[in-house]
Every structure is written in C-alpha cells, then in structure tokens.
Protein backbone atom coordinates (compact mmCIF):
# COMPACT_ATOMS: atom_id res chain seq x y z
CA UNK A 1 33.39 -62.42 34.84
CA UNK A 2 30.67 -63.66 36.45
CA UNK A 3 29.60 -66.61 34.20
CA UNK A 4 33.27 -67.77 34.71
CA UNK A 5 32.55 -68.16 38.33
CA UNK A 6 29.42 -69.69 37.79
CA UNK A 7 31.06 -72.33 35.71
CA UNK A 8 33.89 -72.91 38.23
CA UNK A 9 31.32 -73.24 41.23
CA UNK A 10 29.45 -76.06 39.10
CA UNK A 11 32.70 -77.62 37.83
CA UNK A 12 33.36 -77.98 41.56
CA UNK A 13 29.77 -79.40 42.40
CA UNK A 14 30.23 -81.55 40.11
CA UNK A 15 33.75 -83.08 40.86
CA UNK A 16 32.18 -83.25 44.99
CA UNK A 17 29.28 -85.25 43.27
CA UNK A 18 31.12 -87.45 41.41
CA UNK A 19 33.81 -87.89 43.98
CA UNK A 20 30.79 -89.02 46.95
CA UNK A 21 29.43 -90.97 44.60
CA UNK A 22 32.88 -93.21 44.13
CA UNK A 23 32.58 -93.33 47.76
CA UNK A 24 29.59 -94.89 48.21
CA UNK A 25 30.05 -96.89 45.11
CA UNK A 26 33.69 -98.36 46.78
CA UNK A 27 32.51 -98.75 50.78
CA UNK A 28 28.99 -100.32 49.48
CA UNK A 29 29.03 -104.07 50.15
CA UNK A 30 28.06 -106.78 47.79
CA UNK A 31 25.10 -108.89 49.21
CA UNK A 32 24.86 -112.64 47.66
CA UNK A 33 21.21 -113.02 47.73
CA UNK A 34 20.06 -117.05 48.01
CA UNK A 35 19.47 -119.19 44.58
CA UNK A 36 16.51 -120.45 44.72
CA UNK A 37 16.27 -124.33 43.94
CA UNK A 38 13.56 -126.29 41.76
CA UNK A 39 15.01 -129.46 41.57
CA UNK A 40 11.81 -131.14 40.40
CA UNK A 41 10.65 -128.63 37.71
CA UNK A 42 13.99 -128.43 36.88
CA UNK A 43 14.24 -132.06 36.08
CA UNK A 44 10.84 -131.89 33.83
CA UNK A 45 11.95 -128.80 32.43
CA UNK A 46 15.74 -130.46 31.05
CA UNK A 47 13.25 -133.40 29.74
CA UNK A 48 10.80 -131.18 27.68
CA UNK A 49 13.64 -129.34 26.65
CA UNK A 50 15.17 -132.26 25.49
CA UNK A 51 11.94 -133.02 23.73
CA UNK A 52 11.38 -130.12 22.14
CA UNK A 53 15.33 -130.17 20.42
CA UNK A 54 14.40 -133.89 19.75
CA UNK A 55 11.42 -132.26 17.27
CA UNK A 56 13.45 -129.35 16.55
CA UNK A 57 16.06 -131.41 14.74
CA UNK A 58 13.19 -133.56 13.21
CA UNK A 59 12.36 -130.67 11.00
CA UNK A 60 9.25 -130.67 8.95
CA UNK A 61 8.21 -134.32 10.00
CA UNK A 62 7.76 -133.32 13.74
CA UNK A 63 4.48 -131.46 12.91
CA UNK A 64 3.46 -135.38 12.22
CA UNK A 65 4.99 -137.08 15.27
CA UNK A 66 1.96 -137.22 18.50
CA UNK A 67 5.27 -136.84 20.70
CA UNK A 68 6.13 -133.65 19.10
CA UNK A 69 2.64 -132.51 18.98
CA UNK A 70 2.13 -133.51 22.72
CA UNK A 71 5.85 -131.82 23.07
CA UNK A 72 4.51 -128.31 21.63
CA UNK A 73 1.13 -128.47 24.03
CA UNK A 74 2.88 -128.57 26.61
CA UNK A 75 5.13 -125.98 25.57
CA UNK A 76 2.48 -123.49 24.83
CA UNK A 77 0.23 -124.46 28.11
CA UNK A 78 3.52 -123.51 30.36
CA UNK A 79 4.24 -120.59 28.66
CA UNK A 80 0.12 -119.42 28.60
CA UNK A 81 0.08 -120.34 32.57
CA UNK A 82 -2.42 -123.38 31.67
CA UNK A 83 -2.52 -126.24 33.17
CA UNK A 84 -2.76 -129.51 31.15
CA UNK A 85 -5.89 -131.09 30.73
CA UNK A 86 -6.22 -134.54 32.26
CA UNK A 87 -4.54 -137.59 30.47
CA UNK A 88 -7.20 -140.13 32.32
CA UNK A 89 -9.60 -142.47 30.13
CA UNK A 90 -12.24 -139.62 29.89
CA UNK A 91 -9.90 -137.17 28.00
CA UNK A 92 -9.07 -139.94 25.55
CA UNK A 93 -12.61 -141.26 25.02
CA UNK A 94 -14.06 -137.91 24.32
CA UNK A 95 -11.50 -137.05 21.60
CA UNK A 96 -12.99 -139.63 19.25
C-alpha cells in the first residue's frame, strides 16, 4: 500500500514538473540576437570559393594548374590560422 502512494506522489511531481516547465517554455520570449556582417571577407571568401570549385571540377589536372595550387595554399593557411607569406619581389626571387 505504501509503494502505491509513493508512486502516485511522484506521478504527481512529475506532471507539476512537466506542467512548470511548459510554462516557462510558452511565456519565455524569443530574443533575435544581431548578424554579424563581413562584407569584405565575405567577398574574398565567395571568390576563393569560387576558385576552389573552379579546381574541383578540373579534376586530376588541377594538381598541375599554379592557380589551383595557389587556390589550395590559401585554403590550408585560412583554415591553419596562417597568414600568407608575402607575394613582393623577395618571395619570388628566393624561390628559385
């Protein structure tokens, strides 16, 4: 008898629980938060993603295209948190 009260007491806990919770749940009001906007990195990101389905589509010649290669550095130094080395005469000069 007294495990049938038991049960009833946390049948009724449990309806109260779930019952405030649909409360809170129904009063609680939405808050939009603000989109941030990047247009500029936005813009270079659409153009190396364009890139980078430009070489995508290229299949196996891409891995000998310079733009593709140039494509994929860039690629991998974004997603690493790199930043690029310089492009000046010095960078090109000391790869030969």
């Amino acid at each position: 008898m007294e495990g049938k009260v038991l049960a009833r007491v946390a049948a009724i806990l449990f309806v109260a629980v779930v019952i405030a919770a649909t409360v809170i749940e129904m009063t609680r009001k939405e808050v939009d938060l603000p989109v941030p906007s990047t247009p500029t990195l936005q813009s270079a990101a659409d153009s190396l993603r364009q890139g980078q389905r430009r070489c995508q589509e290229m299949g196996e010649a891409a891995a000998k295209d310079a733009e593709c290669l140039r494509i994929w550095a860039e690629t991998r130094d974004r997603f690493l948190g790199r930043t690029p080395p310089p492009l000046g005469p010095a960078a090109t000069s000391a790869g030969q």
